[in-house]
Structure formats: C-alpha cells, structure tokens
Protein backbone atom coordinates (compact mmCIF):
# COMPACT_ATOMS: atom_id res chain seq x y z
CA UNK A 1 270.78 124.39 -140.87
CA UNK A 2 271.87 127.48 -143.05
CA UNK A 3 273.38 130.42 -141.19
CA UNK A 4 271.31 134.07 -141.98
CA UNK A 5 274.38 136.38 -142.67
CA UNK A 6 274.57 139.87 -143.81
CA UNK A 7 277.14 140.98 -146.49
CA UNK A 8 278.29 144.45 -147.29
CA UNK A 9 277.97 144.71 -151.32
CA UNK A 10 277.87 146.74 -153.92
CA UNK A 11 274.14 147.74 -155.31
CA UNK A 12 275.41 147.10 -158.87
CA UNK A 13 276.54 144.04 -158.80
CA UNK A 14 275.01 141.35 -160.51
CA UNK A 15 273.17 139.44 -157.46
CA UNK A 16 272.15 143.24 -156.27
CA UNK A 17 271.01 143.71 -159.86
CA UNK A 18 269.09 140.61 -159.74
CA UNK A 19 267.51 141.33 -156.06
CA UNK A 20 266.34 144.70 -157.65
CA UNK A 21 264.66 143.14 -160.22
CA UNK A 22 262.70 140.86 -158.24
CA UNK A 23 261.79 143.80 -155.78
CA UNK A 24 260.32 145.69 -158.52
CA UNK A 25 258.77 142.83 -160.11
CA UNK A 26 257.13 142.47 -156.60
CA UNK A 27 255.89 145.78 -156.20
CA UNK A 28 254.07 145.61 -160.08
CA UNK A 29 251.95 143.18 -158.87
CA UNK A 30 250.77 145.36 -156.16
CA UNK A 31 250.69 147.98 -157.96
CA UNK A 32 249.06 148.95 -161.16
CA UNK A 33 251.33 150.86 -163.70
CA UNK A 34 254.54 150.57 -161.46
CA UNK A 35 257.64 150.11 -163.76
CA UNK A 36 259.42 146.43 -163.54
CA UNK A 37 262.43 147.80 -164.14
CA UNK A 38 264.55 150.03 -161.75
CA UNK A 39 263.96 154.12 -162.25
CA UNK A 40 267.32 156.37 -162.24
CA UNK A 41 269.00 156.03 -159.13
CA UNK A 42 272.61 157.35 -158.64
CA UNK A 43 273.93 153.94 -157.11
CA UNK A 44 277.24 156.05 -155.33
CA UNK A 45 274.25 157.27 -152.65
CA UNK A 46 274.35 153.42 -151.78
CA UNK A 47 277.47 153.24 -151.16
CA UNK A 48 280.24 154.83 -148.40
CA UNK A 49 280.74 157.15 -146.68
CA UNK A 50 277.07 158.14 -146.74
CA UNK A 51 275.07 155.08 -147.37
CA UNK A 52 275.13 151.46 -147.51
CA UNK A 53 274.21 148.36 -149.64
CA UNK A 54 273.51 144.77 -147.94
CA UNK A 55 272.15 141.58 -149.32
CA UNK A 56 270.95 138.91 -147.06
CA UNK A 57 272.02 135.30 -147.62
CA UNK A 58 271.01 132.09 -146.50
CA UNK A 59 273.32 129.79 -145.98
CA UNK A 60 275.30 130.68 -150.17
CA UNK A 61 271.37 131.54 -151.32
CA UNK A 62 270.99 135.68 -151.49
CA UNK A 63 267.40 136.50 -150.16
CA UNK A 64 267.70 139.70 -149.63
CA UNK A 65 268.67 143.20 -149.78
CA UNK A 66 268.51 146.91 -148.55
CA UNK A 67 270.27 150.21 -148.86
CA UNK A 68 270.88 153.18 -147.34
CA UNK A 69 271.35 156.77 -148.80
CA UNK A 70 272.14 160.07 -146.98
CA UNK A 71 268.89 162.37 -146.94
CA UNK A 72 270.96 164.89 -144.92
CA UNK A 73 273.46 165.69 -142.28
CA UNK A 74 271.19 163.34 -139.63
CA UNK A 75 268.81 161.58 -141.59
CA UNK A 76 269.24 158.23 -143.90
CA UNK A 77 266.24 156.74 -145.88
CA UNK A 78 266.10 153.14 -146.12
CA UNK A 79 265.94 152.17 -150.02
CA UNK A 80 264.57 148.70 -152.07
CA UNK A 81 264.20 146.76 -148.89
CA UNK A 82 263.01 143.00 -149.99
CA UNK A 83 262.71 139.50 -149.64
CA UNK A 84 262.47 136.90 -151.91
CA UNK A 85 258.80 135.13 -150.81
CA UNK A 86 260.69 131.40 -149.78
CA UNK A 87 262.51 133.80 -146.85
CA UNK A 88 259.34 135.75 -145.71
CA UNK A 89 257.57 134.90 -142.48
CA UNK A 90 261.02 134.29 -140.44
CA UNK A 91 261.77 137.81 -139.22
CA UNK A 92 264.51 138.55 -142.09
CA UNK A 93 263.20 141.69 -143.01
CA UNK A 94 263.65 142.94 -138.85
CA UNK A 95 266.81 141.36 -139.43
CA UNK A 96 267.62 143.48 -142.40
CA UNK A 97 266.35 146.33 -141.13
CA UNK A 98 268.20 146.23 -137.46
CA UNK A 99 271.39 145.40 -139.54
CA UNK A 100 270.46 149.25 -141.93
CA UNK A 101 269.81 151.15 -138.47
CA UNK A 102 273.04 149.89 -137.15
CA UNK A 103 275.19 151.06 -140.34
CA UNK A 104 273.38 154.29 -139.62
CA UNK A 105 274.00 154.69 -136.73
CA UNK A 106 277.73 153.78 -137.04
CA UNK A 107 277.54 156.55 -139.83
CA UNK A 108 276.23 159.42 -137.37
CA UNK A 109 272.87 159.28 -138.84
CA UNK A 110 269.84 160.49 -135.79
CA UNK A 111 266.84 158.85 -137.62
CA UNK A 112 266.29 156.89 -140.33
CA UNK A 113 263.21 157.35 -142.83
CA UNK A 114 261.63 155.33 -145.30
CA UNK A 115 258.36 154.88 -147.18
CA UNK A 116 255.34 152.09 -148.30
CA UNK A 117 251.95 151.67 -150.16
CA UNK A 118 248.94 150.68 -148.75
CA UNK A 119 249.24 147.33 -150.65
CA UNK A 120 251.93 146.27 -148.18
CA UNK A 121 250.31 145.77 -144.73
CA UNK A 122 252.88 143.24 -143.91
CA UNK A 123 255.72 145.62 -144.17
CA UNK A 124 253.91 148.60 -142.69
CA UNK A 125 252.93 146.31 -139.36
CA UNK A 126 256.90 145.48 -139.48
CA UNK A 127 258.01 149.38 -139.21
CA UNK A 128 255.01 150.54 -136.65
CA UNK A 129 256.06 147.78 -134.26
CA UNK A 130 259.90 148.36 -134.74
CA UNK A 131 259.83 152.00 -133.44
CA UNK A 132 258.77 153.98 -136.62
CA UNK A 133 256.26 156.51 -136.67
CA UNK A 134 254.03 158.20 -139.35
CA UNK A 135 255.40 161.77 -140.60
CA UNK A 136 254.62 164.21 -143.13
CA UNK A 137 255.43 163.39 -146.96
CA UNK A 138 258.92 163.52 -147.30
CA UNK A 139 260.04 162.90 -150.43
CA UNK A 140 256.73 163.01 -153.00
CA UNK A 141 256.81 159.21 -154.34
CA UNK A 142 253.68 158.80 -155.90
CA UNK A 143 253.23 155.61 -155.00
CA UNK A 144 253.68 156.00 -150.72
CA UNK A 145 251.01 156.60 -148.71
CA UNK A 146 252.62 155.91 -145.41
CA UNK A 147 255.94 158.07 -144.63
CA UNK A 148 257.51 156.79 -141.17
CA UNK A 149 260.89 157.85 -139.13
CA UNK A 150 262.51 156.43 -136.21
CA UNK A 151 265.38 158.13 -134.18
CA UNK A 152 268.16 156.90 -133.65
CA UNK A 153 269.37 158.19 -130.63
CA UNK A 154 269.52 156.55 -127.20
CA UNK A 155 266.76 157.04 -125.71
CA UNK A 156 266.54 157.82 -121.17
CA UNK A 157 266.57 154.44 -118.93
CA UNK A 158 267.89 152.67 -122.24
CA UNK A 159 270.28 149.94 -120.50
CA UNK A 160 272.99 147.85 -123.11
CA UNK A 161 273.23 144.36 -122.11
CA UNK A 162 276.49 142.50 -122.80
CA UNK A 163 277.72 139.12 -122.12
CA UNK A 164 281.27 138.24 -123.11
CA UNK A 165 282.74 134.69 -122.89
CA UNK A 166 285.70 134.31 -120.18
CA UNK A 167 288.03 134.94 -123.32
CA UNK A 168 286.57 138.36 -123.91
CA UNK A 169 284.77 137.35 -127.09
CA UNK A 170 281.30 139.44 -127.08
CA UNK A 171 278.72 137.02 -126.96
CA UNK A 172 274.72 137.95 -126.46
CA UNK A 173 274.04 141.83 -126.49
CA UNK A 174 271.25 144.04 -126.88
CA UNK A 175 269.93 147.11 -125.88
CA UNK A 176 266.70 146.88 -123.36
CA UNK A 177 264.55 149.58 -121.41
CA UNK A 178 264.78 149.76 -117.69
CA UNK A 179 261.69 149.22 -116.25
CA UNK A 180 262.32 149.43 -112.44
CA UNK A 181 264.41 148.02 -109.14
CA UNK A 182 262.46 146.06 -106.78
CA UNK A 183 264.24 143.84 -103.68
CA UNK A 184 265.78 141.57 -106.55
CA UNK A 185 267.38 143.78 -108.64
CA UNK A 186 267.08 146.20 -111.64
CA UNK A 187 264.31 144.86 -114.21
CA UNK A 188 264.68 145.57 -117.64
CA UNK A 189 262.08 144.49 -121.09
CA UNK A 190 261.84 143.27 -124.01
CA UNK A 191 259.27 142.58 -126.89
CA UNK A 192 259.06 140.22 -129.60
CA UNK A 193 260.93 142.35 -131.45
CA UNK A 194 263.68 143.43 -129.70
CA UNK A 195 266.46 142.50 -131.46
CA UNK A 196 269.23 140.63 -129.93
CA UNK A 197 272.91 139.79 -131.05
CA UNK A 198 275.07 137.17 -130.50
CA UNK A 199 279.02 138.94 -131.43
CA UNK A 200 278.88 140.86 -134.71
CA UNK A 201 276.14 137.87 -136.17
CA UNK A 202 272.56 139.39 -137.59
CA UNK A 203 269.80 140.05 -135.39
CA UNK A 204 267.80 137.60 -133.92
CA UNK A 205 264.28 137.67 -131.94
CA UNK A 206 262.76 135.81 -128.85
CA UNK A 207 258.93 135.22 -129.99
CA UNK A 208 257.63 136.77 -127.36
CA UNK A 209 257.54 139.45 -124.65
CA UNK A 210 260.13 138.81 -121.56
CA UNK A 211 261.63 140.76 -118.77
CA UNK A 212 265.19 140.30 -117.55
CA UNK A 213 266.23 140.43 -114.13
CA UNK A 214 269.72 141.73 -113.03
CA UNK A 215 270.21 140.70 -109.63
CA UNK A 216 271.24 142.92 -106.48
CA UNK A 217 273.33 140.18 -105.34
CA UNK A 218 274.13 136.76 -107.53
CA UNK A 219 276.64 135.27 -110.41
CA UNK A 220 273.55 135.16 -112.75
CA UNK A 221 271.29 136.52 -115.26
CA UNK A 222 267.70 135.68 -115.82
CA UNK A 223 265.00 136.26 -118.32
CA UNK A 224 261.40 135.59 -117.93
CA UNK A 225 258.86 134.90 -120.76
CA UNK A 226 255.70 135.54 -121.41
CA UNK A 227 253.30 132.45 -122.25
CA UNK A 228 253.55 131.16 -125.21
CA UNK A 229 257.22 130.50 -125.19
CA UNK A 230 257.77 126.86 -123.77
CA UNK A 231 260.58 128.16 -121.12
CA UNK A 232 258.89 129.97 -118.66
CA UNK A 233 262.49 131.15 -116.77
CA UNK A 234 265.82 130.94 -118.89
CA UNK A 235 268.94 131.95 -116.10
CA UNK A 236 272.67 131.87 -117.65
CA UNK A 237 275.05 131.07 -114.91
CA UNK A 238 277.70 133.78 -114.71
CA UNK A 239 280.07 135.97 -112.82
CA UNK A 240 278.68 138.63 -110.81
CA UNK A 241 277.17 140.77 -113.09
CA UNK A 242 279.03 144.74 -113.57
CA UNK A 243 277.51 148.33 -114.26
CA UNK A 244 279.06 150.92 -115.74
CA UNK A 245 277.58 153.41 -115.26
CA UNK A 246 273.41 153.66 -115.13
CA UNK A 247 272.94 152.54 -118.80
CA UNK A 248 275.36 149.41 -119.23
CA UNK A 249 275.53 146.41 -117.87
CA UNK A 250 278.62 143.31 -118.58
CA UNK A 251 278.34 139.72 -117.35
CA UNK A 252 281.10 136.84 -117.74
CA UNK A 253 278.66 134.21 -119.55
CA UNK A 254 279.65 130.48 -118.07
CA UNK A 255 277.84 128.11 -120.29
CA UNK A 256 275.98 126.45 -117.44
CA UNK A 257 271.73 127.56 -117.94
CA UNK A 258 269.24 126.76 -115.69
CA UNK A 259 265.33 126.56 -117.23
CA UNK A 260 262.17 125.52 -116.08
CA UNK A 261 259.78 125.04 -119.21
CA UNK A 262 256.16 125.98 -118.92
CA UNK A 263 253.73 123.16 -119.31
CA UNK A 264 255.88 120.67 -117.52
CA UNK A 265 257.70 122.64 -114.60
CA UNK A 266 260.57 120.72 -115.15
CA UNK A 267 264.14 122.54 -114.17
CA UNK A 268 266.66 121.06 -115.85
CA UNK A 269 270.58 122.28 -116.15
CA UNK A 270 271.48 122.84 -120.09
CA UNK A 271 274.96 122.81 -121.68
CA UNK A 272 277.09 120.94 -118.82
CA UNK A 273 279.24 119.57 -122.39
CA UNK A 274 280.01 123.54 -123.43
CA UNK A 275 280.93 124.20 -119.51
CA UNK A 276 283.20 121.28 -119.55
CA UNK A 277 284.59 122.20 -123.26
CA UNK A 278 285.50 126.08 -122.04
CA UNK A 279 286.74 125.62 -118.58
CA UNK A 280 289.29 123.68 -120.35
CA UNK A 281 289.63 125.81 -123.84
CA UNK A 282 289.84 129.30 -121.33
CA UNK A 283 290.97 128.14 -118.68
CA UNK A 284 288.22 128.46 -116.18
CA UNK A 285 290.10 128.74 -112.34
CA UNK A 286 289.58 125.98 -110.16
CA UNK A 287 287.03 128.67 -108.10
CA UNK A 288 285.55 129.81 -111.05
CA UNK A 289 284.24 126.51 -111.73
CA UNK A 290 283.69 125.80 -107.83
CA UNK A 291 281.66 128.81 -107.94
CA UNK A 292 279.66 127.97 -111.05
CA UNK A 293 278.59 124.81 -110.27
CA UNK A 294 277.49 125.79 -106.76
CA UNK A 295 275.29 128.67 -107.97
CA UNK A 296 273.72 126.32 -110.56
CA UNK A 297 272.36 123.95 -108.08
CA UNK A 298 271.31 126.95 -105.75
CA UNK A 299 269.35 127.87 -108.58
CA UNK A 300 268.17 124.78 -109.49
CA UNK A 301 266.65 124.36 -106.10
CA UNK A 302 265.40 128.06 -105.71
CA UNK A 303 263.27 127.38 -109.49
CA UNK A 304 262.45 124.19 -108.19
CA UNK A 305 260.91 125.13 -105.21
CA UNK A 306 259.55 128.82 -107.29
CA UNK A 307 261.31 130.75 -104.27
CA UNK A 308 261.03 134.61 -105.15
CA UNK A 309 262.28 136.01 -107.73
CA UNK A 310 261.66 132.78 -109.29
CA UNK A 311 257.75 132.50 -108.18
CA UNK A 312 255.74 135.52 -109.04
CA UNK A 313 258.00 138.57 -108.74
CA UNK A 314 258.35 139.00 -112.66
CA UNK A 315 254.26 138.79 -112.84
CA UNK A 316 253.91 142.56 -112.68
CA UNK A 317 257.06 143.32 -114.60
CA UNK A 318 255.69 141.24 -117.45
CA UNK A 319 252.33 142.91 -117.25
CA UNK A 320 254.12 146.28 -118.45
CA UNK A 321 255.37 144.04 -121.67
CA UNK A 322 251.76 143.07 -122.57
C-alpha cells in the first residue's frame, strides 16, 4: 500500500506549478468566468519564515497541495488547497489541512483563516466540522461567499496524549478534550475527525466517534468506539500511564492490544509477533514483560466477562460524542 506523506516544497516548482494548474482548472468548472490560469501572487508569502508550501504525495504520485501566507502578526490564511479527484473521499484534504495548522502553529500563528464558494459544499462541510467558524469578509475575493477562522490556541481541559515506544521513539499522539473523572479514571473524546499522529507521519482519522479512558490505577490505555466501527473496545497494553501536569498525559506503548470487535464479542490479543520482536530489539526487562503479559490476560478476562469499565461505563461518555 502507498504511504500518504507530506513534503515541504517550494510553490514554484514545477509539480507545485502543475498542482496549481489543476486547482484552478477545478475551480473554472465551478465557476463561471474564473481564470484557468493562476492570478499574481508573490510566491515568497509561501514560503519561510512566514508561510509555508506542502504537496501531498502518495506513495511517488503528488496529489496534493496547500500553502500558507502571513495575514498578520497572529493570523495565516490557508491558500490553493486541492486534491487531485483519484485522492478525494479518503480524508487527505483533513490531512492537509491538520499538517497547514501545525506549520502555523509552529510559526506563532493564533488562528488560521481561509475562504470558499458556495459551489464547494464538500470543502465547506470539511472546515465547519474541523473547528472553523464563519466570520466577516476578510479579504474581498469576489468569488467567496463563506469566510471561516479557527484559533489556534489551546483551548481549557485540552489534554495531549502521547505514547512513546520503550526506546523513546514518539509513537501515537494527539490532542483530545477532557470530558470528566468517574471511579475509572479521567475520560477524554474524540470525533471522526480528530486527528491523530503516529511520530512526525501525516494525520490520520478513526471513522468514528470514541472516548478514551485513562485509568486511576492500571498499565493500560483504552479507547471505546462508537457503532459503526467493528472494534467496540481497542486497550494498548502499557506501563502505568504518567501526567504532567493537568493537560498531558505519556504512556510506555508495549505492543500487546487487547480488542473485543462488535458483532462477534470476540476478545482476542493482537500483535504478540511485535511484543516478541521489541522486548528483544529494546530490551524489554524480564518484569517488564512479566508485567505485560499478566495485565493482558487480566484484561482479556475483565472484556471477556464486560466487567466495568469494560461493560457500560463508557455508554454515557460516548453519548457526549454523539
């Protein structure tokens, strides 16, 4: 299978130039009397220190692109965001646009703007469910009819999420809001498009809702999905999980999952090969891997038997996801 990667390039170059093409070419057939080819644009805004240029590959194919440009001290507008049509429908263009918020915010930027017509409800459902809102008019393009800004900023109860591997290498990461503490632990949610990281890779989403429990007391992690994903509980064996602090959170991922999928209730234990594989590439301890294996089959029995938090204490934590 190809790998989706992002690549910082220059907006002139001549896959850019070939992107922005297309994108126009697009947006001509959606809108009447829209020029095919590009209007004056001073390409060193798309580039650093103030803005950005990435194209989106598949696998060696370029599908994509997107810029940033400084609008002023705290504000970046995303420019010429596209997809070729054979990469729509697979969440690139979240993908693309998590990757521009990220540069931004890297670049000190508080909010990020950006505009669309009213012949492209696709893209407009994309920015109202990814945290932008409607403002005023910003920056007269004829063409617009919907102006929308998101901020940038961390927002209260916002909790990061970080798993590293026993070698320190950052594995899965994201940023989710805390919902609440019950008896279990500290419960924190997620849509279908909230995105999620794995190291410095592009964003990926988990098709629908889910909460994610992080226990009180345990060497785990578990997330719970909403119907229709096929695994109803996903838990990734690990040391005990650490705060620092009220908005951070840092587990030791160990390889070993346990699942139960929906329609079946089976519980099965995943990725016993990549357990085996690291304890001996990083050196698990001989009570690391003690440890490990005895929480898995606690767990395995707890999911089995749905003992609580793995019966219906996620239910009303879920709810607020709907």
């Amino acid at each position: 299978m190809p790998q989706v990667r992002i690549a910082l390039e220059d907006a002139d170059d001549p896959v850019s130039r070939e992107l922005t093409a297309e994108f126009f070419a697009d947006i001509a057939t959606r809108y009447a009397g829209v020029a095919t080819t590009p209007p004056p644009l001073d390409l060193a805004e798309l580039r650093a220190p103030d803005g950005t240029w990435l194209v989106l590959y598949d696998g060696d194919e370029p599908v994509g692109c997107g810029g940033l440009r400084r609008c002023d001290e705290h504000t970046a507008e995303v420019r010429r965001l596209f997809l070729r049509p054979a990469a729509r429908g697979r969440n690139l263009a979240r993908t693309l646009m998590a990757e521009l918020e990220d540069v931004a915010r890297r670049r000190g930027y508080r909010r990020i703007r950006l505009d669309t017509g009213d012949r492209q409800p696709e893209a407009l459902r994309i920015y109202l469910t990814s945290g932008y809102q409607e403002i005023g008019d910003y920056n007269g393009n004829p063409n617009a009819r919907h102006w929308l800004e998101k901020d940038l900023t961390p927002r209260p109860g916002d909790v990061r999420m970080v798993a590293r591997k026993y070698d320190g290498r950052l594995h899965w990461h994201a940023t989710l809001p805390r919902l609440g503490e019950d008896e279990h632990g500290v419960w924190l949610g997620a849509t279908a498009h909230t995105p999620y990281r794995r190291g410095a890779e592009p964003a990926v989403f988990i098709p629908t809702a889910h909460v994610v429990l992080i226990p009180h007391e345990g060497d785990w992690v578990a997330a719970f999905n909403a119907a229709p994903h096929r695994t109803e509980i996903y838990i990734d064996v690990s040391d005990r999980p650490v705060w620092h602090g009220p908005d951070q959170v840092v587990s030791i991922d160990l390889d070993l999952d346990v699942v139960r999928r929906r329609e079946s209730g089976e519980v099965l234990l995943l990725d016993e090969d990549e357990f085996d594989e690291h304890r001996v590439a990083f050196g698990y301890p001989d009570d690391v891997v003690a440890a490990a294996r005895r929480t898995a089959e606690e767990l395995l029995a707890a999911v089995r038997a749905h003992a609580e938090p793995f019966g219906t204490a996620s239910a009303p934590w879920l709810a607020r996801m709907s």
